[in-house]
PDB file of N, CA and C in Angstrom:
ATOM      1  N   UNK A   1       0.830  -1.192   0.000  1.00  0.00           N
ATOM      2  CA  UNK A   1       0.000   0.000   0.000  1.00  0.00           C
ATOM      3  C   UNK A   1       0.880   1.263   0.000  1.00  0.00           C
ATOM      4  N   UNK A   2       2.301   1.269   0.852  1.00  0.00           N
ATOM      5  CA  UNK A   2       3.578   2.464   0.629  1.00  0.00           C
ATOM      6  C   UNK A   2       3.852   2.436  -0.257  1.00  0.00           C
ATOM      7  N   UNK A   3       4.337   1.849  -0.701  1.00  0.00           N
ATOM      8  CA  UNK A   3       4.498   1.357  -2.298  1.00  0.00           C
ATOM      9  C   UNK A   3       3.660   2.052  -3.234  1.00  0.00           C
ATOM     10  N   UNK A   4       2.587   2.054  -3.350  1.00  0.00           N
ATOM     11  CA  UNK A   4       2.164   2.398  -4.517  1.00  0.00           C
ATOM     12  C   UNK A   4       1.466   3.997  -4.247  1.00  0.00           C
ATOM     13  N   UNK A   5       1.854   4.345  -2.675  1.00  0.00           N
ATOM     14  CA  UNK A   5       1.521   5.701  -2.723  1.00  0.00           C
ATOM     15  C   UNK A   5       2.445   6.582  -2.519  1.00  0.00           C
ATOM     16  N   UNK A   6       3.650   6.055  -2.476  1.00  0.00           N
ATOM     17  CA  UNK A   6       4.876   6.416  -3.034  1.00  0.00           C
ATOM     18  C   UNK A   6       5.471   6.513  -4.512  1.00  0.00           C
ATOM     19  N   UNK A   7       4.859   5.692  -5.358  1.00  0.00           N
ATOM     20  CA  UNK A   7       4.466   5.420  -6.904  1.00  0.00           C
ATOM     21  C   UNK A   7       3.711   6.606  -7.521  1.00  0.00           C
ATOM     22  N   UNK A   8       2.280   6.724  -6.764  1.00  0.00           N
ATOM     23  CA  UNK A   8       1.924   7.538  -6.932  1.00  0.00           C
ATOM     24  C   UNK A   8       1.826   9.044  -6.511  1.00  0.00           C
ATOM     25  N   UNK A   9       2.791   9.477  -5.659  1.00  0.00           N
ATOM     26  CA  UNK A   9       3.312  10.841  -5.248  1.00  0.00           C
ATOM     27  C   UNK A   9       4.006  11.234  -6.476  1.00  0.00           C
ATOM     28  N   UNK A  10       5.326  10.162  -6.887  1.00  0.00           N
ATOM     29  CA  UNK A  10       6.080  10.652  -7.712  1.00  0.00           C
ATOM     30  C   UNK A  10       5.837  10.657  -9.271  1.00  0.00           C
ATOM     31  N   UNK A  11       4.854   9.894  -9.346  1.00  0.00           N
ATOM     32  CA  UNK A  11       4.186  10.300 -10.755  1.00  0.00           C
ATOM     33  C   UNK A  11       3.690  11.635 -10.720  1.00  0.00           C
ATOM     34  N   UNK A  12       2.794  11.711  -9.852  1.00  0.00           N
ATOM     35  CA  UNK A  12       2.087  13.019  -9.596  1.00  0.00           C
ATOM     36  C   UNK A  12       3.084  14.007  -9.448  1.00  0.00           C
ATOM     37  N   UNK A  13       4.157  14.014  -8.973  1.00  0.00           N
ATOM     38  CA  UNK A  13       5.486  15.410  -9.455  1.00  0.00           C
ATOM     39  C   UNK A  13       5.780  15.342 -10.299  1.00  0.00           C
ATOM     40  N   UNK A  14       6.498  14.069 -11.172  1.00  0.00           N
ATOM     41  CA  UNK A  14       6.885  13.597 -12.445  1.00  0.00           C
ATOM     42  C   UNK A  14       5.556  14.678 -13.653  1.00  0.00           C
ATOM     43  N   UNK A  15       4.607  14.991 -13.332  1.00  0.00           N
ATOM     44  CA  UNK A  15       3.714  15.295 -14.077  1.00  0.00           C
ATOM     45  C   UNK A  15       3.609  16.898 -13.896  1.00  0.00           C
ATOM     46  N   UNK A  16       3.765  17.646 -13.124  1.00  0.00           N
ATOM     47  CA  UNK A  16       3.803  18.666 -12.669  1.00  0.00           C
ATOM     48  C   UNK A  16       4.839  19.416 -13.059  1.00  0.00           C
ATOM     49  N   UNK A  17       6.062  18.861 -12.693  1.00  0.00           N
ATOM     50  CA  UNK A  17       7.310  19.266 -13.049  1.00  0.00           C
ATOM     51  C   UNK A  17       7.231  19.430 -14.562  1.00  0.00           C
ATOM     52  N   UNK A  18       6.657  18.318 -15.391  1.00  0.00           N
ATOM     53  CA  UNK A  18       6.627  18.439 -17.056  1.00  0.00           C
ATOM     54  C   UNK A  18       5.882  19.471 -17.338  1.00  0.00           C
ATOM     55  N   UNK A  19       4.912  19.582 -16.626  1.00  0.00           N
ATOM     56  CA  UNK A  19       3.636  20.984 -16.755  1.00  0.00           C
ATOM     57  C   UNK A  19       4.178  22.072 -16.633  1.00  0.00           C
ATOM     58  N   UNK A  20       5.254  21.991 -15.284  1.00  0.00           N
ATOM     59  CA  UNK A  20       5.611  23.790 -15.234  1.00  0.00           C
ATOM     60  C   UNK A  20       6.843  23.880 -16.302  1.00  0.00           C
ATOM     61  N   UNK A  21       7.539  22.839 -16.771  1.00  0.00           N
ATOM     62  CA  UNK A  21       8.536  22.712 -17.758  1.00  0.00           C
ATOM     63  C   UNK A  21       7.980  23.454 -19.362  1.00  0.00           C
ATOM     64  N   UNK A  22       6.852  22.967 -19.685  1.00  0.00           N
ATOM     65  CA  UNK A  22       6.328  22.958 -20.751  1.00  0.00           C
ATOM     66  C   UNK A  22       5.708  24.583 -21.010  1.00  0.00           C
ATOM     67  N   UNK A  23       4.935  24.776 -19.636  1.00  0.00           N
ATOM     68  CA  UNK A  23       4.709  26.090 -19.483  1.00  0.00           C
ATOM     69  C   UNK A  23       5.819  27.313 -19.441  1.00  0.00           C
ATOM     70  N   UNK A  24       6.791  27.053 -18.819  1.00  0.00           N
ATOM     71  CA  UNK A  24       7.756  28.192 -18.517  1.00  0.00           C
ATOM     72  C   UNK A  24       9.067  27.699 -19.995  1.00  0.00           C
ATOM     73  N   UNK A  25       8.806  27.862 -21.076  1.00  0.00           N
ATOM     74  CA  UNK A  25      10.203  27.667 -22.039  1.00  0.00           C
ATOM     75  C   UNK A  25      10.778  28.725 -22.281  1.00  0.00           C
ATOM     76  N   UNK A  26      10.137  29.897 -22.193  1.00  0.00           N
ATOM     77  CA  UNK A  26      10.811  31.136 -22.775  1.00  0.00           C
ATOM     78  C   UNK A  26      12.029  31.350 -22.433  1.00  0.00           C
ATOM     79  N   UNK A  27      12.923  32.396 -22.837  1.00  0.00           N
ATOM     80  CA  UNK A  27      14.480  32.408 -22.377  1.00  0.00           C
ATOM     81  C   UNK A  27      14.094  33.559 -22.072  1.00  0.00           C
ATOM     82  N   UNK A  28      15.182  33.624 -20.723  1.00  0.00           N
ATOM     83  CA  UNK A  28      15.496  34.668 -19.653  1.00  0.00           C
ATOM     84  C   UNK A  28      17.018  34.892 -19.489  1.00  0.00           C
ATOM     85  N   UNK A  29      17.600  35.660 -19.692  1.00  0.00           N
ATOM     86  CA  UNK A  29      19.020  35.674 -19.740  1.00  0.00           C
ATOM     87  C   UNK A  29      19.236  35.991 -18.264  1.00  0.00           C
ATOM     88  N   UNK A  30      20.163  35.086 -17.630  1.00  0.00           N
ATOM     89  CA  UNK A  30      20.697  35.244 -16.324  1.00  0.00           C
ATOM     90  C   UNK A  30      22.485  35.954 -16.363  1.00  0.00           C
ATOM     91  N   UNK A  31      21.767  37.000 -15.597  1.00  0.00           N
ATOM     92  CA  UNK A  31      23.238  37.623 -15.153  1.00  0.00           C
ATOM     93  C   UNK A  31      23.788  37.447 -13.981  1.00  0.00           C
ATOM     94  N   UNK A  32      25.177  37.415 -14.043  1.00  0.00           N
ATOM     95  CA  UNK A  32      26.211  37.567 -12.570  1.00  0.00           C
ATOM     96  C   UNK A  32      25.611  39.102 -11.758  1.00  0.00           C
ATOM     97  N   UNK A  33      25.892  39.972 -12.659  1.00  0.00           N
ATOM     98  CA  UNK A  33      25.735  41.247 -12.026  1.00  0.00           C
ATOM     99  C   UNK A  33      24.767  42.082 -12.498  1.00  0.00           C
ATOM    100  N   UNK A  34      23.955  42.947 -12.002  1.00  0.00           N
ATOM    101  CA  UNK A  34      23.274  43.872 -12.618  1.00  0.00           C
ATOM    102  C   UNK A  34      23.850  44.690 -13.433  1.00  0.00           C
ATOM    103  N   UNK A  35      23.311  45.110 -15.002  1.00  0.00           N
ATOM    104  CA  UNK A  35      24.275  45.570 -15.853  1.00  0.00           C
ATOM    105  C   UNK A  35      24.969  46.819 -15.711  1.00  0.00           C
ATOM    106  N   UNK A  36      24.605  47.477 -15.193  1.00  0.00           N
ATOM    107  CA  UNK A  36      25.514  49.082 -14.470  1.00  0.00           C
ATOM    108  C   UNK A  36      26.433  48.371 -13.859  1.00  0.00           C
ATOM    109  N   UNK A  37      26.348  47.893 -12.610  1.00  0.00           N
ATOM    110  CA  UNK A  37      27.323  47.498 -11.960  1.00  0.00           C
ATOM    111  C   UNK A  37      28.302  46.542 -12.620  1.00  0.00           C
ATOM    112  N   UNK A  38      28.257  45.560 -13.632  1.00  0.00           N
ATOM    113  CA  UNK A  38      28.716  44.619 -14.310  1.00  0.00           C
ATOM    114  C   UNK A  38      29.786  45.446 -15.660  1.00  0.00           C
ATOM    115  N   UNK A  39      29.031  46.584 -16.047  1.00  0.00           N
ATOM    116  CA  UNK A  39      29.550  47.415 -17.028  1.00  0.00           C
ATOM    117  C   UNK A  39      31.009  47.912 -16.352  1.00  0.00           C
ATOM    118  N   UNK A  40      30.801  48.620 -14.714  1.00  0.00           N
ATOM    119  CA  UNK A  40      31.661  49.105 -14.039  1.00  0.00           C
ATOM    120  C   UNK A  40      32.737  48.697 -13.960  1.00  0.00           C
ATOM    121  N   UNK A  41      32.404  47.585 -13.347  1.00  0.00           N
ATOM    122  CA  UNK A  41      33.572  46.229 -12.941  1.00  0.00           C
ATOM    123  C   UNK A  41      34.202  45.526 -14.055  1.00  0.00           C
ATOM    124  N   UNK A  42      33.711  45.361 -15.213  1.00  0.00           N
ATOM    125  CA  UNK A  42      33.853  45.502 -16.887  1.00  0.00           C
ATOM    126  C   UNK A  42      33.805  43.261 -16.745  1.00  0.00           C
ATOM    127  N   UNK A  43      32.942  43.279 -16.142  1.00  0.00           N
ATOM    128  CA  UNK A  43      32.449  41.703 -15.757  1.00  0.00           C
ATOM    129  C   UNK A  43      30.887  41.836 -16.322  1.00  0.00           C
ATOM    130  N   UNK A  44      30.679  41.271 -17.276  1.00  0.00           N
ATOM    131  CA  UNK A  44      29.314  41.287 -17.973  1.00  0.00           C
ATOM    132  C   UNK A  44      29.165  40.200 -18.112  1.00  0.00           C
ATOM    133  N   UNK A  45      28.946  38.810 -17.322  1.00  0.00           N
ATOM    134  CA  UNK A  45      29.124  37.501 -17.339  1.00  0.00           C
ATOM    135  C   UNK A  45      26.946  37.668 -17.649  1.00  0.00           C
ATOM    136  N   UNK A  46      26.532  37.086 -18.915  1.00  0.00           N
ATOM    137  CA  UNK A  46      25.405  36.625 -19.279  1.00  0.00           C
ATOM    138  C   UNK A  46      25.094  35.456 -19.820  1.00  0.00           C
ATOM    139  N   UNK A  47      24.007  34.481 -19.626  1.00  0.00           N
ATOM    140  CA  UNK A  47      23.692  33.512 -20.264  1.00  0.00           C
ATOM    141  C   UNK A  47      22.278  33.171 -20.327  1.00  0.00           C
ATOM    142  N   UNK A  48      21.970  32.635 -21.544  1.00  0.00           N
ATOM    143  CA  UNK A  48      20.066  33.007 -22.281  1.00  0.00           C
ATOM    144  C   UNK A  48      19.863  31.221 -21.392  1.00  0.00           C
ATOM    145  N   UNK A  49      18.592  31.185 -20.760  1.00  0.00           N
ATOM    146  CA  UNK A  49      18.384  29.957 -20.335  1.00  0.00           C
ATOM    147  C   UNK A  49      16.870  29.715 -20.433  1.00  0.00           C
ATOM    148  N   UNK A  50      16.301  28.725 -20.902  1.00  0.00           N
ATOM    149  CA  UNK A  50      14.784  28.438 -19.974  1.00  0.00           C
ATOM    150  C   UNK A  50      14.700  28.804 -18.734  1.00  0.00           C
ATOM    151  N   UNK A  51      13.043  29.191 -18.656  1.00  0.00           N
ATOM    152  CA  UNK A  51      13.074  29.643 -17.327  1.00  0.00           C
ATOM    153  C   UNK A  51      12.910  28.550 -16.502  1.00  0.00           C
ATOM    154  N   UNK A  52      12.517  27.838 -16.814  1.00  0.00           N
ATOM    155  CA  UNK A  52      11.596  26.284 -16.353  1.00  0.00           C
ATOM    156  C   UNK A  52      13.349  26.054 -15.422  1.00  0.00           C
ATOM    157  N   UNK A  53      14.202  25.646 -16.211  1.00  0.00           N
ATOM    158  CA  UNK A  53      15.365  25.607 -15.524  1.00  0.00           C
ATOM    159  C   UNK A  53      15.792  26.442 -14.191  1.00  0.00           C
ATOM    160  N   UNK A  54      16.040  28.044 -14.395  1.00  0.00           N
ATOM    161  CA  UNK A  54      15.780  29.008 -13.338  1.00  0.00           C
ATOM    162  C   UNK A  54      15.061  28.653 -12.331  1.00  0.00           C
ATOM    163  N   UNK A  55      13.952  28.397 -12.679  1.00  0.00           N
ATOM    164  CA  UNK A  55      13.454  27.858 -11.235  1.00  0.00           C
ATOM    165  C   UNK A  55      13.460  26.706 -11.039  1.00  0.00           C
ATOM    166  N   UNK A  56      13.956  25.198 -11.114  1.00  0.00           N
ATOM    167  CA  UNK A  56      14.458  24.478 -10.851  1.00  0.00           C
ATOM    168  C   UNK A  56      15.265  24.074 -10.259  1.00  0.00           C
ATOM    169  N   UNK A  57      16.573  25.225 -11.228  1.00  0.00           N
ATOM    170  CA  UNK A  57      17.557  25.023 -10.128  1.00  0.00           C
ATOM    171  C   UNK A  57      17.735  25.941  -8.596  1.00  0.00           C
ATOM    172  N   UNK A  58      16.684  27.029  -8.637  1.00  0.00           N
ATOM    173  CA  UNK A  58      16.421  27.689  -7.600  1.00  0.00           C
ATOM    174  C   UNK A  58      15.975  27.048  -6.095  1.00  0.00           C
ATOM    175  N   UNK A  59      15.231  25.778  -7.238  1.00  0.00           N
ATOM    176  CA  UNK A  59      14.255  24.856  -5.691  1.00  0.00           C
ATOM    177  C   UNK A  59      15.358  23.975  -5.649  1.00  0.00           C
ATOM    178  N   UNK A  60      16.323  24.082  -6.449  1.00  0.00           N
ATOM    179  CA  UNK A  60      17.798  22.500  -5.870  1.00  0.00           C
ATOM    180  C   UNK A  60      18.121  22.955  -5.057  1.00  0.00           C
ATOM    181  N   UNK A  61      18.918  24.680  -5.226  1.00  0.00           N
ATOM    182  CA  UNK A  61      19.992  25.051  -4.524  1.00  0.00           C
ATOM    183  C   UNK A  61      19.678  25.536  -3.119  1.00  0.00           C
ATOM    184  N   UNK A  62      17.977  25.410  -3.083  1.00  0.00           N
ATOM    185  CA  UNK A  62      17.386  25.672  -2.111  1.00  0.00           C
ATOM    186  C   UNK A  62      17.337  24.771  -1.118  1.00  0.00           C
ATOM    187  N   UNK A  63      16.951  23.647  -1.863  1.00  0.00           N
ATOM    188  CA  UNK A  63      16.795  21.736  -1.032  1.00  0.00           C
ATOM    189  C   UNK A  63      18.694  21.868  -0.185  1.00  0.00           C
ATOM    190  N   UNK A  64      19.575  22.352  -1.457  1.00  0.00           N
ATOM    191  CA  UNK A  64      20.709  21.645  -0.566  1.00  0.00           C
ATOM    192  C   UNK A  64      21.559  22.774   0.332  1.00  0.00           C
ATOM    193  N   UNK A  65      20.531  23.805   0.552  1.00  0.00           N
ATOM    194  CA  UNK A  65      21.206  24.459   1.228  1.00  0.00           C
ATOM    195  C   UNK A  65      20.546  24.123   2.620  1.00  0.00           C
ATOM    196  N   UNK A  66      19.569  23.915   2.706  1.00  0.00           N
ATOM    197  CA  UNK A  66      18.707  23.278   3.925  1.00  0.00           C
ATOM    198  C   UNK A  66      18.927  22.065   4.421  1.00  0.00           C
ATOM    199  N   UNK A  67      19.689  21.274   3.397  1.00  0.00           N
ATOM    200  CA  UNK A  67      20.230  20.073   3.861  1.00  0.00           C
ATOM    201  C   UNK A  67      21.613  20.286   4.523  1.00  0.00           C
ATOM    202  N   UNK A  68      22.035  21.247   3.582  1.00  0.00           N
ATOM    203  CA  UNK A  68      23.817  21.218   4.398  1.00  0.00           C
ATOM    204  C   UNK A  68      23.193  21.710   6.156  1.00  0.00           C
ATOM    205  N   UNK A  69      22.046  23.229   5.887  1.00  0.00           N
ATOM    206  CA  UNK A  69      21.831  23.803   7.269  1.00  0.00           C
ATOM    207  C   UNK A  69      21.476  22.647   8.551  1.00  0.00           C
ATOM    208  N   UNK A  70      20.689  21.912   7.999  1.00  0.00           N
ATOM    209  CA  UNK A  70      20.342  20.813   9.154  1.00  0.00           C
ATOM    210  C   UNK A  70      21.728  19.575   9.282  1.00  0.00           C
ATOM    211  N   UNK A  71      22.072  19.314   8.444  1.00  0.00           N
ATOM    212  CA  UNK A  71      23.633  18.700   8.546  1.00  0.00           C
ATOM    213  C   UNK A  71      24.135  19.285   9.860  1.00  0.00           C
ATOM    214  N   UNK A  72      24.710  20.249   9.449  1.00  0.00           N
ATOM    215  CA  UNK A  72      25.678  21.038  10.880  1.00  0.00           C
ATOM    216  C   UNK A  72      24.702  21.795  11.713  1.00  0.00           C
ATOM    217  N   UNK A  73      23.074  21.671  11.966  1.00  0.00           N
ATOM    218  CA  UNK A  73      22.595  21.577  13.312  1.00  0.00           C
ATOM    219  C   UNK A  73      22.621  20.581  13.715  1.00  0.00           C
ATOM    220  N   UNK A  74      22.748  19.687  13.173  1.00  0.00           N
ATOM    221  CA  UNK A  74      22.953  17.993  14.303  1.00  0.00           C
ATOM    222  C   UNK A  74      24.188  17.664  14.148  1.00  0.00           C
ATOM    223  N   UNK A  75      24.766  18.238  13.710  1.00  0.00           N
ATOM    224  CA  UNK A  75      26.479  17.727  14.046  1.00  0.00           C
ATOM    225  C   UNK A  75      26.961  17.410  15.683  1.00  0.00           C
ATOM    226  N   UNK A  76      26.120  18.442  16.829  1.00  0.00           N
ATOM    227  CA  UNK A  76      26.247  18.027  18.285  1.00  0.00           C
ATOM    228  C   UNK A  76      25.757  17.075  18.727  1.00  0.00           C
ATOM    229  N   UNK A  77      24.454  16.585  18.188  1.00  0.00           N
ATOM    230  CA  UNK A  77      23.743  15.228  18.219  1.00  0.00           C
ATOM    231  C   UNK A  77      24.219  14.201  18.011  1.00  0.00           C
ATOM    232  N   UNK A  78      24.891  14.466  16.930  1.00  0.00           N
ATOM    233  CA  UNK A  78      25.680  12.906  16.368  1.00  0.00           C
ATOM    234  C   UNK A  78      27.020  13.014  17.385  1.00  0.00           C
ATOM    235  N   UNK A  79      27.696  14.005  17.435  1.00  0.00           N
ATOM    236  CA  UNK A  79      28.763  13.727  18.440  1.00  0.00           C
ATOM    237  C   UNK A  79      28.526  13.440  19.771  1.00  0.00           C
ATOM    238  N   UNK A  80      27.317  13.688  20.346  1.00  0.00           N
ATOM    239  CA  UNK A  80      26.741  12.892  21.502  1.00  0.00           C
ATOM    240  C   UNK A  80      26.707  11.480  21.356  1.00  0.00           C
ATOM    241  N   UNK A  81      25.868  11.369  20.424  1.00  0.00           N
ATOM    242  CA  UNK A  81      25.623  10.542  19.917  1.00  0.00           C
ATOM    243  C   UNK A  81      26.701   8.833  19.660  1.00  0.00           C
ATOM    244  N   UNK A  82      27.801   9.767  18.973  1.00  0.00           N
ATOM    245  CA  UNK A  82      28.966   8.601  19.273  1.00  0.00           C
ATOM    246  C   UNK A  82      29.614   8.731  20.201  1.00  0.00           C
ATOM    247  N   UNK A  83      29.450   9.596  21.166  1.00  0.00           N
ATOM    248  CA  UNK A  83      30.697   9.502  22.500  1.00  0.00           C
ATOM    249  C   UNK A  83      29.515   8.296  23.415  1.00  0.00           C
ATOM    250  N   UNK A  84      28.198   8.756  23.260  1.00  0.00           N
ATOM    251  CA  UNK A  84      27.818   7.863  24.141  1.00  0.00           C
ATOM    252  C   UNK A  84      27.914   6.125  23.747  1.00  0.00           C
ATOM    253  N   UNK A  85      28.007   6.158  22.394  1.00  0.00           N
ATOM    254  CA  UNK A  85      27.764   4.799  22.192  1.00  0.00           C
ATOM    255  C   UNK A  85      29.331   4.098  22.177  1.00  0.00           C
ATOM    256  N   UNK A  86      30.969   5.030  21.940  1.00  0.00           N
ATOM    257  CA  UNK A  86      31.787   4.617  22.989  1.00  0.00           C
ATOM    258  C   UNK A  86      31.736   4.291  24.576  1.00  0.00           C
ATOM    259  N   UNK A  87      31.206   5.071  24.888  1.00  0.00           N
ATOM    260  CA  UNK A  87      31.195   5.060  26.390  1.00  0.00           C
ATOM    261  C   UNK A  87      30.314   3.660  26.657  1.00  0.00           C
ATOM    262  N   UNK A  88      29.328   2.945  26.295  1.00  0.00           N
ATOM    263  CA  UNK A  88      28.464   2.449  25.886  1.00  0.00           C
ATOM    264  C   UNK A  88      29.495   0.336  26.012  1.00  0.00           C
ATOM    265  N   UNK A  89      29.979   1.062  24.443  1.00  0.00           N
ATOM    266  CA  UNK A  89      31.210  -0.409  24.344  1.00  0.00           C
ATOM    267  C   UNK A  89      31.856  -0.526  25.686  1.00  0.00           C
ATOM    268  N   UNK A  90      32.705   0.427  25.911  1.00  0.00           N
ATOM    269  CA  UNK A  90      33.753   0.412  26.962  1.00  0.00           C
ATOM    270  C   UNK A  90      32.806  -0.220  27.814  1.00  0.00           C
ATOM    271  N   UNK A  91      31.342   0.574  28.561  1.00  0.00           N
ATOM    272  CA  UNK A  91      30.945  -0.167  29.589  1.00  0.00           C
ATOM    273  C   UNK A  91      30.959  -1.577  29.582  1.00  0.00           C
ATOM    274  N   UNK A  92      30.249  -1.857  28.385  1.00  0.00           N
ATOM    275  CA  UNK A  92      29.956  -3.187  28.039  1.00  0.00           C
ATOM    276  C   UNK A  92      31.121  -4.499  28.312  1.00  0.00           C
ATOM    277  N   UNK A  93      32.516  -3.850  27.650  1.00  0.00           N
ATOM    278  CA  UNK A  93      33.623  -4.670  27.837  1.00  0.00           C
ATOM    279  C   UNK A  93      33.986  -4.751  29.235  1.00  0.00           C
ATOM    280  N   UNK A  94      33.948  -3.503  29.864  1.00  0.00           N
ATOM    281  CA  UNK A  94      34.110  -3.630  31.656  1.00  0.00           C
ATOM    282  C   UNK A  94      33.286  -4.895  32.137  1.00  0.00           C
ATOM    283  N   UNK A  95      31.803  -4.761  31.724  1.00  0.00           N
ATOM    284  CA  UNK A  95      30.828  -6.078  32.455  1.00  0.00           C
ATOM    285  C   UNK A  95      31.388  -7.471  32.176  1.00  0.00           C
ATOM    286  N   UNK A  96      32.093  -7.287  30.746  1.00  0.00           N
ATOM    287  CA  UNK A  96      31.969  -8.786  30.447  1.00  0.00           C
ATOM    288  C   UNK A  96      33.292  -9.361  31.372  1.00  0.00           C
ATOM    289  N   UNK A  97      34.379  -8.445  31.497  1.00  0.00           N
ATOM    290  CA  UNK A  97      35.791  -8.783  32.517  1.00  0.00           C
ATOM    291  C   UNK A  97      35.446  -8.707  33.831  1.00  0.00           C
ATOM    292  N   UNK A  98      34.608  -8.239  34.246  1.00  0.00           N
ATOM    293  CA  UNK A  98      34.144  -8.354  35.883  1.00  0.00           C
ATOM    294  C   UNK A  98      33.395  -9.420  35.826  1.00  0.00           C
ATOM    295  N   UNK A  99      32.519  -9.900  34.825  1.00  0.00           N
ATOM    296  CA  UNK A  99      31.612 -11.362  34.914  1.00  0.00           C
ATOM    297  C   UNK A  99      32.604 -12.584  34.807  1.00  0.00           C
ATOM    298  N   UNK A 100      33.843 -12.329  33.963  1.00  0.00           N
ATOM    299  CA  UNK A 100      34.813 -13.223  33.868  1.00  0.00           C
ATOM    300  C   UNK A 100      34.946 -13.832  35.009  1.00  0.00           C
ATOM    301  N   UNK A 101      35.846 -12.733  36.056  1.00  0.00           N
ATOM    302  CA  UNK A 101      36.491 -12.398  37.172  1.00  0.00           C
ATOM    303  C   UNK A 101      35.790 -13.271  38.539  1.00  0.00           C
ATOM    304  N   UNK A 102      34.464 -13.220  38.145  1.00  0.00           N
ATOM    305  CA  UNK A 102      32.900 -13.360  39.102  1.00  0.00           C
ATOM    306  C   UNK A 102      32.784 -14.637  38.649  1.00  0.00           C
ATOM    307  N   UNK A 103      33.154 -15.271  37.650  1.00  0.00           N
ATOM    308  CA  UNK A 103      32.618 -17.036  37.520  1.00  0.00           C
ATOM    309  C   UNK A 103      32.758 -18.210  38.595  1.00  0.00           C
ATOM    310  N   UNK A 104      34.077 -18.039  39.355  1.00  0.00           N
ATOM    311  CA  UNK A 104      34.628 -18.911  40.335  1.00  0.00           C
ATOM    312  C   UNK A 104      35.638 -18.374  41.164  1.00  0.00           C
ATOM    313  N   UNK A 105      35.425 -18.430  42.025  1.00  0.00           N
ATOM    314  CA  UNK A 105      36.795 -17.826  43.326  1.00  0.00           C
ATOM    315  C   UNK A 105      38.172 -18.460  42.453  1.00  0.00           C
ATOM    316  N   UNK A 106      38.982 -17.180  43.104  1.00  0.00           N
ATOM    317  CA  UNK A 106      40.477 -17.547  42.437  1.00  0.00           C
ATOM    318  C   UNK A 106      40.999 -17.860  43.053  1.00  0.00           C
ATOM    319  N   UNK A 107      40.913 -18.130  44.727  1.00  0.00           N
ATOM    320  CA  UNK A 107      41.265 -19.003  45.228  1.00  0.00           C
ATOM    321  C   UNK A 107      41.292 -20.859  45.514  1.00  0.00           C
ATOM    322  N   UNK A 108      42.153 -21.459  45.350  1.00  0.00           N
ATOM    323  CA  UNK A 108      41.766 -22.928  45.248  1.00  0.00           C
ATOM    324  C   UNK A 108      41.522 -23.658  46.491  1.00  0.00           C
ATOM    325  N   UNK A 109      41.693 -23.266  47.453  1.00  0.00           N
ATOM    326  CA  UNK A 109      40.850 -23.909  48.819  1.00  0.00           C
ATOM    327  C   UNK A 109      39.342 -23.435  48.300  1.00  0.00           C
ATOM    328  N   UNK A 110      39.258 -22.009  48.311  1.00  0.00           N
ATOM    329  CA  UNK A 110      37.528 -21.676  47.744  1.00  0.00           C
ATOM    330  C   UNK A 110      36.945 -22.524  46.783  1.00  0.00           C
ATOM    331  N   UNK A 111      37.683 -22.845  45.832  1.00  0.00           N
ATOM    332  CA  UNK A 111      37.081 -23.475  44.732  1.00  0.00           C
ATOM    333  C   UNK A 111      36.910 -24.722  45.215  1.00  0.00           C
ATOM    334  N   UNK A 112      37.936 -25.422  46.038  1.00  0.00           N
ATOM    335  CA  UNK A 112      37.435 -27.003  46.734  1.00  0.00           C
ATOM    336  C   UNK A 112      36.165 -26.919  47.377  1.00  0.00           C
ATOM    337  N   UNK A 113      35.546 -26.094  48.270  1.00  0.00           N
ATOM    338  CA  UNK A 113      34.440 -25.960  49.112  1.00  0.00           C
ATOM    339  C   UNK A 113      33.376 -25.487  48.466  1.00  0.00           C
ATOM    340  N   UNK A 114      33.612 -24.402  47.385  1.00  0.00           N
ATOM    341  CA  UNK A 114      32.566 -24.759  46.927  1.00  0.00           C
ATOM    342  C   UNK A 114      31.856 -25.832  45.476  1.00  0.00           C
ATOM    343  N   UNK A 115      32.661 -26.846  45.585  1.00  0.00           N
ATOM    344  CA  UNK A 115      32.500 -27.683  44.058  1.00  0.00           C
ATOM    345  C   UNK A 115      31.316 -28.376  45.064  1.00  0.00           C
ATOM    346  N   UNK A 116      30.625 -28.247  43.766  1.00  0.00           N
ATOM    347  CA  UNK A 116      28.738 -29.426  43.966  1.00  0.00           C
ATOM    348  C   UNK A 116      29.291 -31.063  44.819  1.00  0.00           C
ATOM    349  N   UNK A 117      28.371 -31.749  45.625  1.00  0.00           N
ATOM    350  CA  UNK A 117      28.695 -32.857  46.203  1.00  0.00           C
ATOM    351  C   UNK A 117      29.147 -32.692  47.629  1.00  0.00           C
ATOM    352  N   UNK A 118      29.815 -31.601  47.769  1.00  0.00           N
ATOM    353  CA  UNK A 118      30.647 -31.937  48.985  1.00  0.00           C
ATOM    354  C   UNK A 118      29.666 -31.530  50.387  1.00  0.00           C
TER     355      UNK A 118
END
């Protein structure tokens, strides 16, 4: 049932995306600089593009800038995150050498008195 309404989400963008593609073809020339200022600086960097593109890549650079932003807000999380689950092992290896330690007295009179039978 995820499956196929996951199927069908992305058809349903798959279809949308072609719609606003189809709709927006005209060319829009994208500049580095506004042309006064670009004239100044004698940097007139232009290029003719679909717009459909323009805003496309507007909603990418948007997705991965929000991804990098939440990246390095949990960067303290995750470093919690692995100190505790060191701290975590280490405990773990402590229990298993104290359970070692705990199987039978290391003394051998102890160990005679207490063996089963007697």
């Amino acid at each position: 049932m995820i499956r196929m309404l996951r199927l069908l989400f992305l058809g349903l963008l798959a279809v949308i995306l072609i719609v606003l593609a189809l709709a927006n073809r005209q060319i829009v020339t994208l500049r580095l600089l506004p042309p006064e200022l670009g004239q100044f600086l004698g940097v007139d960097w232009a290029i003719p593009v679909p717009l459909f593109l323009v805003i496309l890549a507007g909603a990418l650079i948007g997705l991965l800038i929000g991804f990098v932003w939440e990246w390095l807000r949990e960067a303290r999380l995750r470093r919690e995150g692995a100190r505790a689950s060191r701290k975590a092992s280490k405990l773990e290896a402590e229990v298993k050498t104290l359970r070692k330690d705990k199987d039978g007295p290391e003394d051998e009179v102890l160990a005679l008195l207490d063996r089963p039978g007697r």
